[in-house]
N, C-alpha and C. Protein backbone atom coordinates (compact mmCIF):
# COMPACT_ATOMS: atom_id res chain seq x y z
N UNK A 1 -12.36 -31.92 -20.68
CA UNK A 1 -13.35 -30.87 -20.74
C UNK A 1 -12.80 -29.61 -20.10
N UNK A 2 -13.37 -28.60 -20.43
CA UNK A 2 -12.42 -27.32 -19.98
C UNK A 2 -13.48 -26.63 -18.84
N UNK A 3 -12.86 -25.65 -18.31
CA UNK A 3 -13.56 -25.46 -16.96
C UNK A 3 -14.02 -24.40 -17.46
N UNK A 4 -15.16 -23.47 -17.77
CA UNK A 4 -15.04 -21.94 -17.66
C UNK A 4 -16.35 -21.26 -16.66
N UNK A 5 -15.70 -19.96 -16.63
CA UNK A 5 -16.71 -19.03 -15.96
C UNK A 5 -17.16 -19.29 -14.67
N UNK A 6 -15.48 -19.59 -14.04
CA UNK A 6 -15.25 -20.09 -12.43
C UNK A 6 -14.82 -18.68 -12.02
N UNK A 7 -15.80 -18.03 -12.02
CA UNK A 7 -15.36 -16.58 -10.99
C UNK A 7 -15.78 -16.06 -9.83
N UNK A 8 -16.64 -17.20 -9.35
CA UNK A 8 -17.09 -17.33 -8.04
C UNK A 8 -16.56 -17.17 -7.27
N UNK A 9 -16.09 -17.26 -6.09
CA UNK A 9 -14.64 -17.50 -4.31
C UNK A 9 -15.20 -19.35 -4.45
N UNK A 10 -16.44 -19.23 -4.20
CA UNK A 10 -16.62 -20.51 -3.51
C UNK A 10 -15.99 -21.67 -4.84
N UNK A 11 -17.01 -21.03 -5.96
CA UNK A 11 -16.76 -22.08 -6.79
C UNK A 11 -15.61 -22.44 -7.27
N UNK A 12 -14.39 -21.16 -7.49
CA UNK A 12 -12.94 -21.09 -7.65
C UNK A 12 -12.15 -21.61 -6.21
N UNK A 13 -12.49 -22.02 -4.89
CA UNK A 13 -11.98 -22.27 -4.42
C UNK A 13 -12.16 -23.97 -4.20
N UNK A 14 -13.10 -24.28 -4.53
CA UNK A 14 -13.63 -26.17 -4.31
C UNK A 14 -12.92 -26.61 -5.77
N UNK A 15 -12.69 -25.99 -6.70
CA UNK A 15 -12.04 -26.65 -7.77
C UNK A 15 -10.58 -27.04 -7.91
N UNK A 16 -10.41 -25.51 -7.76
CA UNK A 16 -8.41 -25.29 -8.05
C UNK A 16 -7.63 -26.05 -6.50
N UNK A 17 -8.46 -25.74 -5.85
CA UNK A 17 -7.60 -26.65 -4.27
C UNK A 17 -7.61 -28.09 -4.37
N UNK A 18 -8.13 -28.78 -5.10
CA UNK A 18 -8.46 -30.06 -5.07
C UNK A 18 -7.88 -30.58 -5.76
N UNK A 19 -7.11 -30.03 -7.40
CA UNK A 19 -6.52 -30.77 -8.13
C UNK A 19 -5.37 -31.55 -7.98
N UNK A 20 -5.51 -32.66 -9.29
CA UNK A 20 -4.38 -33.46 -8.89
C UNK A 20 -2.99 -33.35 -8.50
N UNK A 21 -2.18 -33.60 -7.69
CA UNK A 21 -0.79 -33.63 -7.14
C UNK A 21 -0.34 -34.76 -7.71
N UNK A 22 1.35 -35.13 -8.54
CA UNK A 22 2.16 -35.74 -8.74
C UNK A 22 2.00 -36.99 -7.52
N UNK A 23 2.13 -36.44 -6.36
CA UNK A 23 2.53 -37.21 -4.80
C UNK A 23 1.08 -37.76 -4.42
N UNK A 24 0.19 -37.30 -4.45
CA UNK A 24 -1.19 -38.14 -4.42
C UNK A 24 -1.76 -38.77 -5.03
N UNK A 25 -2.60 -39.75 -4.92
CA UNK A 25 -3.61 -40.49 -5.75
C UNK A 25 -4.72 -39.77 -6.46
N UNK A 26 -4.95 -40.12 -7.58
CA UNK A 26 -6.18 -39.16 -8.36
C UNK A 26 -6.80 -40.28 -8.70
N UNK A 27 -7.95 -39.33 -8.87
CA UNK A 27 -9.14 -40.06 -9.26
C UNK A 27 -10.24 -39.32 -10.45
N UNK A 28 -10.88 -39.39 -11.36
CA UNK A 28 -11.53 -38.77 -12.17
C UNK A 28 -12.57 -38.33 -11.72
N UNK A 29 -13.64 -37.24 -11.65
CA UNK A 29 -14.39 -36.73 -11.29
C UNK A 29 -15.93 -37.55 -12.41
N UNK A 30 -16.56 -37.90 -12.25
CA UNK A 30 -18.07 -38.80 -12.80
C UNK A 30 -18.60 -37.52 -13.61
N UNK A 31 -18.69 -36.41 -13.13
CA UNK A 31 -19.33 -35.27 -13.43
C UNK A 31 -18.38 -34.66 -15.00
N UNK A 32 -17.51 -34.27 -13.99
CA UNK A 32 -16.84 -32.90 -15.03
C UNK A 32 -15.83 -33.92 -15.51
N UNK A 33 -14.75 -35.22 -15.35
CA UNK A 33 -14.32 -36.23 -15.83
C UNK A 33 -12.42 -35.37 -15.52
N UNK A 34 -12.47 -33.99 -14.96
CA UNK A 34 -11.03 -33.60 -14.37
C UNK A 34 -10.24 -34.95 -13.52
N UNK A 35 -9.09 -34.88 -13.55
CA UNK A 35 -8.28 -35.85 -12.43
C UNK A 35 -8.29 -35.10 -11.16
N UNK A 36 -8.78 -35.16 -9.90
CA UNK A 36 -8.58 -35.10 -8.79
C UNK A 36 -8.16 -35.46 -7.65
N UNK A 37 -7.76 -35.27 -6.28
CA UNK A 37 -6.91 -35.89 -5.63
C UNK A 37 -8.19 -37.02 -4.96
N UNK A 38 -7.41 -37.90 -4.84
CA UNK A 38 -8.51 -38.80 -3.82
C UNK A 38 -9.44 -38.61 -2.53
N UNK A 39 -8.00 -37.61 -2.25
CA UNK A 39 -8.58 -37.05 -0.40
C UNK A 39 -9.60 -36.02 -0.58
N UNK A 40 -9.68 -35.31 -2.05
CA UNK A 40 -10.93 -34.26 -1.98
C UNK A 40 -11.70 -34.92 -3.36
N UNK A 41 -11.75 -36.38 -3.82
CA UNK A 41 -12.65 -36.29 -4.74
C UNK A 41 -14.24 -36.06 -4.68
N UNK A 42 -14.48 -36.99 -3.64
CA UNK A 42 -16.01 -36.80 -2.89
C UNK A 42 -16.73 -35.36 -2.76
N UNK A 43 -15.58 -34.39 -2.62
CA UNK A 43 -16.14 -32.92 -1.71
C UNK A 43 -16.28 -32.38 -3.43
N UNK A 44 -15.68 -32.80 -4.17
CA UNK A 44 -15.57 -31.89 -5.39
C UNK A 44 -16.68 -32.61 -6.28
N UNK A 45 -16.88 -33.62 -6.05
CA UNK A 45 -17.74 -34.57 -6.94
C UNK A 45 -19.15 -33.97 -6.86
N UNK A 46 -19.48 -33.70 -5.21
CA UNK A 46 -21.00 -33.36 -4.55
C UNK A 46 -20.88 -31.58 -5.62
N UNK A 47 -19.85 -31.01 -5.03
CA UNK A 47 -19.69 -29.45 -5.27
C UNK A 47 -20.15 -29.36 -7.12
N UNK A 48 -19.24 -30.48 -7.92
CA UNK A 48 -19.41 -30.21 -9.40
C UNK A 48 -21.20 -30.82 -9.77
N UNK A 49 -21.61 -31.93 -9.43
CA UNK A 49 -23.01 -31.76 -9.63
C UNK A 49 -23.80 -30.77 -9.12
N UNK A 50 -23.68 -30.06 -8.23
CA UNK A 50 -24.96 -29.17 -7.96
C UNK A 50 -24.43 -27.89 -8.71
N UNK A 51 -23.52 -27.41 -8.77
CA UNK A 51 -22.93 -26.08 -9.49
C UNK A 51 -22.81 -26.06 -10.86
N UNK A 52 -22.18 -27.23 -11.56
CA UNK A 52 -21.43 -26.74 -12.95
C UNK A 52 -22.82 -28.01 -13.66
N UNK A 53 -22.88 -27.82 -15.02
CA UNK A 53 -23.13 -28.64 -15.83
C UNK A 53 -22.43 -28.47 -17.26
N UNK A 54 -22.53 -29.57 -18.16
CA UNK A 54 -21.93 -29.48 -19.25
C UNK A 54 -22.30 -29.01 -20.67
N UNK A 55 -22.29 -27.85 -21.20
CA UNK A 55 -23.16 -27.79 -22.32
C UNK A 55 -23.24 -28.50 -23.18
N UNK A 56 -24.69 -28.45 -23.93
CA UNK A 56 -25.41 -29.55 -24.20
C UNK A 56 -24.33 -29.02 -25.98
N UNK A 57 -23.64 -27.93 -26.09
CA UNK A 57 -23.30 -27.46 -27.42
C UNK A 57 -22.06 -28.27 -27.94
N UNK A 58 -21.14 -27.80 -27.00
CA UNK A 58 -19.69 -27.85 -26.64
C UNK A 58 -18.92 -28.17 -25.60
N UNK A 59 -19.72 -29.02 -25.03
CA UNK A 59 -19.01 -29.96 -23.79
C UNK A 59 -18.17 -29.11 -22.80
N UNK A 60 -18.09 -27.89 -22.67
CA UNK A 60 -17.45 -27.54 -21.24
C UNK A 60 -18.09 -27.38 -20.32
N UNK A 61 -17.21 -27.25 -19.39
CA UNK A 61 -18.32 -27.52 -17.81
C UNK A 61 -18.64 -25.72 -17.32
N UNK A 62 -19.57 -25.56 -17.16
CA UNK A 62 -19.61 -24.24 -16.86
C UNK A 62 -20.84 -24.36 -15.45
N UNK A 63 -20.95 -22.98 -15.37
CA UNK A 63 -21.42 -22.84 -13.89
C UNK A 63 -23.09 -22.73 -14.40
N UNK A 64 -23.65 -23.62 -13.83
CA UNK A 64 -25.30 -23.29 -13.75
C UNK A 64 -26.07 -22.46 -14.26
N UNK A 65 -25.76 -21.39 -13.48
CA UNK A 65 -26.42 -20.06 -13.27
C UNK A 65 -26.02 -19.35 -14.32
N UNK A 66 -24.56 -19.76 -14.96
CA UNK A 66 -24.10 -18.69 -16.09
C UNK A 66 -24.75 -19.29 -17.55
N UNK A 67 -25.06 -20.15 -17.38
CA UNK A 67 -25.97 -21.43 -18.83
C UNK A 67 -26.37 -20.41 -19.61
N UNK A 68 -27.16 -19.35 -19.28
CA UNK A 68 -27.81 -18.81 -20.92
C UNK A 68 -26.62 -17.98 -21.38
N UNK A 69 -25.93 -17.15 -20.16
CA UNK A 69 -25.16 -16.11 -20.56
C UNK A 69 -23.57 -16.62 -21.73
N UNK A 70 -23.48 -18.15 -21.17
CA UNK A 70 -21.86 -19.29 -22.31
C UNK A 70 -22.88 -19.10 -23.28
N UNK A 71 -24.28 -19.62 -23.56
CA UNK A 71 -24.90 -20.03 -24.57
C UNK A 71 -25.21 -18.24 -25.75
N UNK A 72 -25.49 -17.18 -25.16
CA UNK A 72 -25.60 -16.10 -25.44
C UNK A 72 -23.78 -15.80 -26.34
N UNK A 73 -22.78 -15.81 -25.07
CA UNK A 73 -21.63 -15.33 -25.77
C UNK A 73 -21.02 -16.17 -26.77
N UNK A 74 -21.26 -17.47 -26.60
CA UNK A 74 -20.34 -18.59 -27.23
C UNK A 74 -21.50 -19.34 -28.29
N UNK A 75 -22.33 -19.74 -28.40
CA UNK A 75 -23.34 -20.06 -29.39
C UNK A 75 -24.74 -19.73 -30.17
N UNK A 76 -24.88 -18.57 -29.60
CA UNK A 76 -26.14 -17.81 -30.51
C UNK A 76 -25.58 -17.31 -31.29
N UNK A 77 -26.70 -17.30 -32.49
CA UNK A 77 -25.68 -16.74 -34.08
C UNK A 77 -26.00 -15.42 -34.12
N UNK A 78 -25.29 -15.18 -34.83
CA UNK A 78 -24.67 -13.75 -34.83
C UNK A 78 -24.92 -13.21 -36.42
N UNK A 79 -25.32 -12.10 -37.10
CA UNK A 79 -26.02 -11.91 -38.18
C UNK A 79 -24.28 -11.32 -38.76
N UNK A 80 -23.70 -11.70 -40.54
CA UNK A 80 -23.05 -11.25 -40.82
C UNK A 80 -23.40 -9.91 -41.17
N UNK A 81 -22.13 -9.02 -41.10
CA UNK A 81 -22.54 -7.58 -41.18
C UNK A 81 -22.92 -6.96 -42.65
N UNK A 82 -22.29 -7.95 -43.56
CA UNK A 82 -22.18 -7.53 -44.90
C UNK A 82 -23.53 -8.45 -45.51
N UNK A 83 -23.88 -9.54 -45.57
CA UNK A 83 -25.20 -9.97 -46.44
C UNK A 83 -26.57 -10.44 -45.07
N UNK A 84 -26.01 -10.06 -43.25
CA UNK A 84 -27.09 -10.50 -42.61
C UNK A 84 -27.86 -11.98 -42.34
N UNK A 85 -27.00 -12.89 -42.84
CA UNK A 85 -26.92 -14.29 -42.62
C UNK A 85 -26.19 -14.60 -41.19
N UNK A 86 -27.72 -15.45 -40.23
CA UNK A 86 -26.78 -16.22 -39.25
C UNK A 86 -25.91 -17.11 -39.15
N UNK A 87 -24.83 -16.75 -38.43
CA UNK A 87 -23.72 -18.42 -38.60
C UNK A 87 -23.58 -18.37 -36.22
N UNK A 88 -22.85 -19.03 -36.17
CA UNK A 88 -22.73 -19.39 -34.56
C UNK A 88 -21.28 -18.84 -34.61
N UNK A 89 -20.78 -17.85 -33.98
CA UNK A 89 -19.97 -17.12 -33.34
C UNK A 89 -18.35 -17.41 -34.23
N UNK A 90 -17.77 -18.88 -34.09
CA UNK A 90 -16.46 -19.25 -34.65
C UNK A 90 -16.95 -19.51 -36.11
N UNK A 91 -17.83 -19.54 -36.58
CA UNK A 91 -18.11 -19.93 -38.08
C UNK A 91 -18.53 -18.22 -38.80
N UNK A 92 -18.80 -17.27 -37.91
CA UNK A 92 -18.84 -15.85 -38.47
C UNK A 92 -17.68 -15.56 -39.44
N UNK A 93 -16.70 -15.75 -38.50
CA UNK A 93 -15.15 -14.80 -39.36
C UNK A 93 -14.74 -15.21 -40.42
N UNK A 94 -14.58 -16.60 -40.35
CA UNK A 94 -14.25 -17.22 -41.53
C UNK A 94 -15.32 -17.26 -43.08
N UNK A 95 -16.81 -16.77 -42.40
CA UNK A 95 -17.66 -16.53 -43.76
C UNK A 95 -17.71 -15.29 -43.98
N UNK A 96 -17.42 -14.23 -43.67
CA UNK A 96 -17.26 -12.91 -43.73
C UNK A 96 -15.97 -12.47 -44.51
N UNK A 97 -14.67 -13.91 -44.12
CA UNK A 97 -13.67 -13.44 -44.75
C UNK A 97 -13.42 -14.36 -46.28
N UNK A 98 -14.07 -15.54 -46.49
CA UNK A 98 -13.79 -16.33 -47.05
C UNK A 98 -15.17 -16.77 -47.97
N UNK A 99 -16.55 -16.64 -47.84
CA UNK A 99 -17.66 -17.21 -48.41
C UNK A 99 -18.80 -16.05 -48.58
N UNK A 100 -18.91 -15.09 -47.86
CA UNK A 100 -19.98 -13.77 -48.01
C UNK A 100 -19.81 -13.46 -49.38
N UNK A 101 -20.85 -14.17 -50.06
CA UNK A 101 -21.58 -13.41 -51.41
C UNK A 101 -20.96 -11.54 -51.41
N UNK A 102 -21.11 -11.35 -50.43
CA UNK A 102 -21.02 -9.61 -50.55
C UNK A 102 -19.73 -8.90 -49.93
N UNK A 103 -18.90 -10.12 -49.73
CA UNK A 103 -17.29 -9.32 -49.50
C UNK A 103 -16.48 -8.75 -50.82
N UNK A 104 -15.96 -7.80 -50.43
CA UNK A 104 -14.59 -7.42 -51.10
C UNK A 104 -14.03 -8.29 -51.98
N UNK A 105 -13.75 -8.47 -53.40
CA UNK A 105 -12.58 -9.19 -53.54
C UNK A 105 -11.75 -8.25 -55.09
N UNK A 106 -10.94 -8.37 -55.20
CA UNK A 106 -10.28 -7.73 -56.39
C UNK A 106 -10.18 -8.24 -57.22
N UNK A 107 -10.29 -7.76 -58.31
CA UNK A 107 -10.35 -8.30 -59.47
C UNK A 107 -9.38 -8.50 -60.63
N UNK A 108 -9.42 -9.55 -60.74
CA UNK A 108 -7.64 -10.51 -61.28
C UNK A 108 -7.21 -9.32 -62.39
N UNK A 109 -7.86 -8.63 -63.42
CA UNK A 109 -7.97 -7.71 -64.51
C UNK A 109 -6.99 -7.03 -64.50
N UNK A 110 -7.73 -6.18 -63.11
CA UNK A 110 -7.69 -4.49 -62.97
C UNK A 110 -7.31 -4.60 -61.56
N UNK A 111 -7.39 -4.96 -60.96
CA UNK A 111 -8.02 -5.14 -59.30
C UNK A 111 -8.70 -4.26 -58.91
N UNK A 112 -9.48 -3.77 -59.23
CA UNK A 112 -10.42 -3.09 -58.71
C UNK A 112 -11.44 -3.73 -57.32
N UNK A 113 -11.83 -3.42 -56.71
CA UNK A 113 -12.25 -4.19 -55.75
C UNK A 113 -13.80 -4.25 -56.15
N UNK A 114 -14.90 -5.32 -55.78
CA UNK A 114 -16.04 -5.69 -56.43
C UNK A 114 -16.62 -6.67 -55.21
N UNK A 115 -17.68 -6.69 -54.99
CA UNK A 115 -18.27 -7.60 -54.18
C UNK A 115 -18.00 -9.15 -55.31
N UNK A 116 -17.97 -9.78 -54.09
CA UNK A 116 -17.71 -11.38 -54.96
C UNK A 116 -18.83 -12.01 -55.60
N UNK A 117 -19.85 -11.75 -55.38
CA UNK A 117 -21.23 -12.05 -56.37
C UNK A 117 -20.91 -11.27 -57.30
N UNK A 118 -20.15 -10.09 -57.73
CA UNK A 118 -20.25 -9.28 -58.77
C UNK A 118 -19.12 -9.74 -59.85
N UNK A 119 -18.20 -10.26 -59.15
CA UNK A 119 -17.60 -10.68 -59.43
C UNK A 119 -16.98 -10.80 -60.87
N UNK A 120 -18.02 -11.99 -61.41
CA UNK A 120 -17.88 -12.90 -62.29
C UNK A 120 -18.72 -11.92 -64.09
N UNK A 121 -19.31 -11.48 -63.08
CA UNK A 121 -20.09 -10.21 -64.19
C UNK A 121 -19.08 -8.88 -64.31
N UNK A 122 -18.55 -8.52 -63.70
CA UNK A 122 -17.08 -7.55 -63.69
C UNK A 122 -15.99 -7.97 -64.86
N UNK A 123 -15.77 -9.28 -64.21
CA UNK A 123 -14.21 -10.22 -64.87
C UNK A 123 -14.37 -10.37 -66.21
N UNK A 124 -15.67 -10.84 -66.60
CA UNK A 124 -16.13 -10.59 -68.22
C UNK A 124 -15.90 -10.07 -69.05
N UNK A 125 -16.28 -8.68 -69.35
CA UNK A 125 -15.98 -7.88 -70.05
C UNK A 125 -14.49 -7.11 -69.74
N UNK A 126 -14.31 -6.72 -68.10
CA UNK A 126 -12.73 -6.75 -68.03
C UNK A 126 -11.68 -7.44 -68.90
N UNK A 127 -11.78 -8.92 -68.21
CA UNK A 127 -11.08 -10.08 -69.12
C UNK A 127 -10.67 -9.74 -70.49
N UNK A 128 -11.68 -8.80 -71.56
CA UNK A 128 -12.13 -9.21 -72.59
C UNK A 128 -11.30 -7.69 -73.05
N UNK A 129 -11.38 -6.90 -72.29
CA UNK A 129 -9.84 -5.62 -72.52
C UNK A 129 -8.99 -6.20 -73.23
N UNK A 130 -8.16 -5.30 -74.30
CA UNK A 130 -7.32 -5.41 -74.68
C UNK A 130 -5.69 -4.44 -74.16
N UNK A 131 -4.54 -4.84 -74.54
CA UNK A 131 -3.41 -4.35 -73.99
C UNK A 131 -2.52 -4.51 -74.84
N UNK A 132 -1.30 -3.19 -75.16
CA UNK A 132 -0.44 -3.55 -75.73
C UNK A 132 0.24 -4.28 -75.35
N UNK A 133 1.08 -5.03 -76.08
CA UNK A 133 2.03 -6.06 -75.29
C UNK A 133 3.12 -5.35 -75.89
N UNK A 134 3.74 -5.10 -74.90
CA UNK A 134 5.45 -3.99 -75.64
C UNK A 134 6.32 -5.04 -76.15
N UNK A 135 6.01 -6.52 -75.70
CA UNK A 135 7.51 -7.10 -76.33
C UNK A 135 7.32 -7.42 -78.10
N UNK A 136 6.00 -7.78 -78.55
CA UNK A 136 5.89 -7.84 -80.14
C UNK A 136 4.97 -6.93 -80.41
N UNK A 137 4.55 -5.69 -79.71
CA UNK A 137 3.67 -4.53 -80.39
C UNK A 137 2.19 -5.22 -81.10
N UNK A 138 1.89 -5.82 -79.96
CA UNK A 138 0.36 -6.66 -80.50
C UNK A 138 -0.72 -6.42 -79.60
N UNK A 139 -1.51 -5.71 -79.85
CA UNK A 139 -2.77 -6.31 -78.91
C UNK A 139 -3.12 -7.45 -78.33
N UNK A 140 -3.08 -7.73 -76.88
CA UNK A 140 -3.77 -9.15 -76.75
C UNK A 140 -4.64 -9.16 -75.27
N UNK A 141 -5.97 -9.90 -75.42
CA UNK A 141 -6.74 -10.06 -74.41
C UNK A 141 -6.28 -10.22 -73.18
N UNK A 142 -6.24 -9.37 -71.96
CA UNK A 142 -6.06 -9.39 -70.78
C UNK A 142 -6.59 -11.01 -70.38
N UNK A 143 -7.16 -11.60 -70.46
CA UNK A 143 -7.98 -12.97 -70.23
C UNK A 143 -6.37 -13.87 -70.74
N UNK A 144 -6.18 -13.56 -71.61
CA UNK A 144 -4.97 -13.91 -72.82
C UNK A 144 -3.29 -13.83 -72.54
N UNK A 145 -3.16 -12.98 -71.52
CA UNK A 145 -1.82 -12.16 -71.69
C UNK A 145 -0.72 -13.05 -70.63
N UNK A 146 -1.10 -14.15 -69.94
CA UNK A 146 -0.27 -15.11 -69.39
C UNK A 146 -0.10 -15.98 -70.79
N UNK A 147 -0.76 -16.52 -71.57
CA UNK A 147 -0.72 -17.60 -71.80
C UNK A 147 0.06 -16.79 -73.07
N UNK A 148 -0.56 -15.81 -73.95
CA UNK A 148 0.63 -15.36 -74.93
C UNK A 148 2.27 -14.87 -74.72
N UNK A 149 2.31 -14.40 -73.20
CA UNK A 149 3.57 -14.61 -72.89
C UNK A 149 4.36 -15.97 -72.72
N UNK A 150 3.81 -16.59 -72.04
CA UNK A 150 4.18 -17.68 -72.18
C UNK A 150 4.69 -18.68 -73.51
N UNK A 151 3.75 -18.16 -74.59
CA UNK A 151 4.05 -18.87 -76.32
C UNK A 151 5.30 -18.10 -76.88
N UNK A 152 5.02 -16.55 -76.04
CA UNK A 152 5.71 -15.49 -77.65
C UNK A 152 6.95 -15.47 -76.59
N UNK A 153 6.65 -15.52 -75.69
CA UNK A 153 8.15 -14.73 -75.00
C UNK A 153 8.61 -15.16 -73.68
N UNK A 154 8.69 -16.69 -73.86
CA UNK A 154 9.29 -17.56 -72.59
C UNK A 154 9.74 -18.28 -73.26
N UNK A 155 10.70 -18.78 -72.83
CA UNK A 155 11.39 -20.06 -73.09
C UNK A 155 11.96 -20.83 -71.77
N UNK A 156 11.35 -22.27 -72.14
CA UNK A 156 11.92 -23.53 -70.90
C UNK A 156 12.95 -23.83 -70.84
N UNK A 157 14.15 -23.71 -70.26
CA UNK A 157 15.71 -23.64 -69.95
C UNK A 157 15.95 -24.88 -69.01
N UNK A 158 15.23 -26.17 -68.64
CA UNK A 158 15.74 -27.16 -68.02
C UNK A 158 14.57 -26.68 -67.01
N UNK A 159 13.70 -26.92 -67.45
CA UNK A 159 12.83 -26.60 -66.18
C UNK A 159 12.27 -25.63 -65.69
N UNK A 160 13.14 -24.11 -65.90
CA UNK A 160 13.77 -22.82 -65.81
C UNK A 160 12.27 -22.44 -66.87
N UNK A 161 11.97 -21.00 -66.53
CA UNK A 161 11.45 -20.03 -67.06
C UNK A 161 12.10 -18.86 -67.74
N UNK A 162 12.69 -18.91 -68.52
CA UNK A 162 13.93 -17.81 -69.25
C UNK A 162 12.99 -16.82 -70.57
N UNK A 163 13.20 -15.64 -69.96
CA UNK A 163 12.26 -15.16 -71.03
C UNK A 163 12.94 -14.20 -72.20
N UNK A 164 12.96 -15.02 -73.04
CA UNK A 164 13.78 -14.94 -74.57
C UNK A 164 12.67 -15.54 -75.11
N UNK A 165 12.40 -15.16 -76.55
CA UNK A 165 11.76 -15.61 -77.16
C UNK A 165 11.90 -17.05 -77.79
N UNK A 166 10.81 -17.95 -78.10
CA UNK A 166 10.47 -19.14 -78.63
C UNK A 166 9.60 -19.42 -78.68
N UNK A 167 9.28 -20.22 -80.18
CA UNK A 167 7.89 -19.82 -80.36
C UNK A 167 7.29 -21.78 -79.97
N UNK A 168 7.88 -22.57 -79.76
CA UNK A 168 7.96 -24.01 -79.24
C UNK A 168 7.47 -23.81 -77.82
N UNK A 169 6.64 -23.82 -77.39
CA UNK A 169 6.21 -23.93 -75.65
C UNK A 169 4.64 -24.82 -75.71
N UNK A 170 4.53 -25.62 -76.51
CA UNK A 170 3.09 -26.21 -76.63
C UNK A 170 2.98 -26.97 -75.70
N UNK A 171 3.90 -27.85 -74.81
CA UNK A 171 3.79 -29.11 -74.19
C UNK A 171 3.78 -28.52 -72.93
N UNK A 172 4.41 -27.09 -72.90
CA UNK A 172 4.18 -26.48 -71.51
C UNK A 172 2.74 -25.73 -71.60
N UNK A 173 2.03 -25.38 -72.29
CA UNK A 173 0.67 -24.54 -72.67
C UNK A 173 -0.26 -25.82 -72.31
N UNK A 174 0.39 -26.80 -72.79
CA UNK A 174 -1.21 -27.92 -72.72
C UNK A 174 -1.22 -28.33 -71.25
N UNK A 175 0.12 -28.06 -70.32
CA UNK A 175 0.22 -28.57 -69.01
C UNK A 175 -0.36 -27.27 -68.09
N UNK A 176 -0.47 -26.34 -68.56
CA UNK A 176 -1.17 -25.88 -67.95
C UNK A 176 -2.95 -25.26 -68.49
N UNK A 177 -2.99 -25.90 -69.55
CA UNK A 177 -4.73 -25.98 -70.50
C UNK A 177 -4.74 -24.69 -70.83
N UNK A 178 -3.38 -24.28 -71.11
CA UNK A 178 -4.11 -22.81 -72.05
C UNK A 178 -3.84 -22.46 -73.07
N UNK A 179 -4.21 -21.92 -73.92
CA UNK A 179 -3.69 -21.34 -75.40
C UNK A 179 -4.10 -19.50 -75.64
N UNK A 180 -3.53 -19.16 -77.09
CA UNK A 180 -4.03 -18.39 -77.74
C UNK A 180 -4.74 -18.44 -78.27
């Protein structure tokens, strides 16, 4: 269990003086479950029940008196800035950067940037653009333009991606489920 929000004298001094030594006998503390020396387990044992307890969230031992203020910094949720959904402090960043309906993301097309709910209504009609393709002077669907390169103007060389034309690439198109 980890110690925090020992910024006391008293309380920083009954903890850190007591710990275990290589050359002494230790003993585990009942309370906070640290290894301590034998000769001060008793003094630290009395000191860690009346001072520290363990949150009921995240198991560290913290100081009493500081209980709402760990629970305030470290587990009240926190509203995302972009759709206003609570998450608890370490689960914010990662939905803000990775799951928020209303983040940023670019768009495979164009890249244009688009909220990610918009996403899919963007990519649509994008997708559905057309483009010259300079190597056979053809129009072909942006949605389209991996997989017709791949037919009109790749060829498999031992594994190898060699781009010369061949019009034989079916067994590599079906391995990856796409066509024209």
């Amino acid at each position: 269990m980890v110690m925090k929000g020992m910024g006391d004298d008293q309380e920083e001094a009954s903890s850190s003086s007591i710990a275990c030594s290589s050359t002494s006998g230790c003993g585990a503390c009942d309370h906070c479950g640290r290894q301590i020396s034998l000769a001060n387990l008793e003094l630290h044992a009395m000191h860690c029940k009346r001072y520290l307890e363990s949150c009921k969230l995240c198991g560290d031992m913290i100081p009493r008196r500081r209980a709402q203020e760990h629970y305030q910094s470290e587990h009240a949720p926190l509203k995302c800035s972009l759709c206003a959904e609570a998450f608890e402090p370490p689960l914010l960043a990662k939905h803000e950067k990775e799951q928020c309906p209303r983040r940023m993301v670019a768009c495979s097309f164009c890249s244009f940037p688009v909220h990610a709910v918009d996403l899919a209504g963007h990519a649509e009609p994008c997708g559905n653009r057309t483009e010259l393709c300079i190597a056979c002077n053809k129009y072909v669907r942006l949605r389209d333009k991996i997989a017709h390169d791949l037919q009109h103007h790749t060829r498999i060389n031992h594994g190898q991606l060699d781009h010369s034309t061949v019009d034989d690439v079916e067994p590599f198109l079906k391995k990856l489920k796409v066509g024209c």
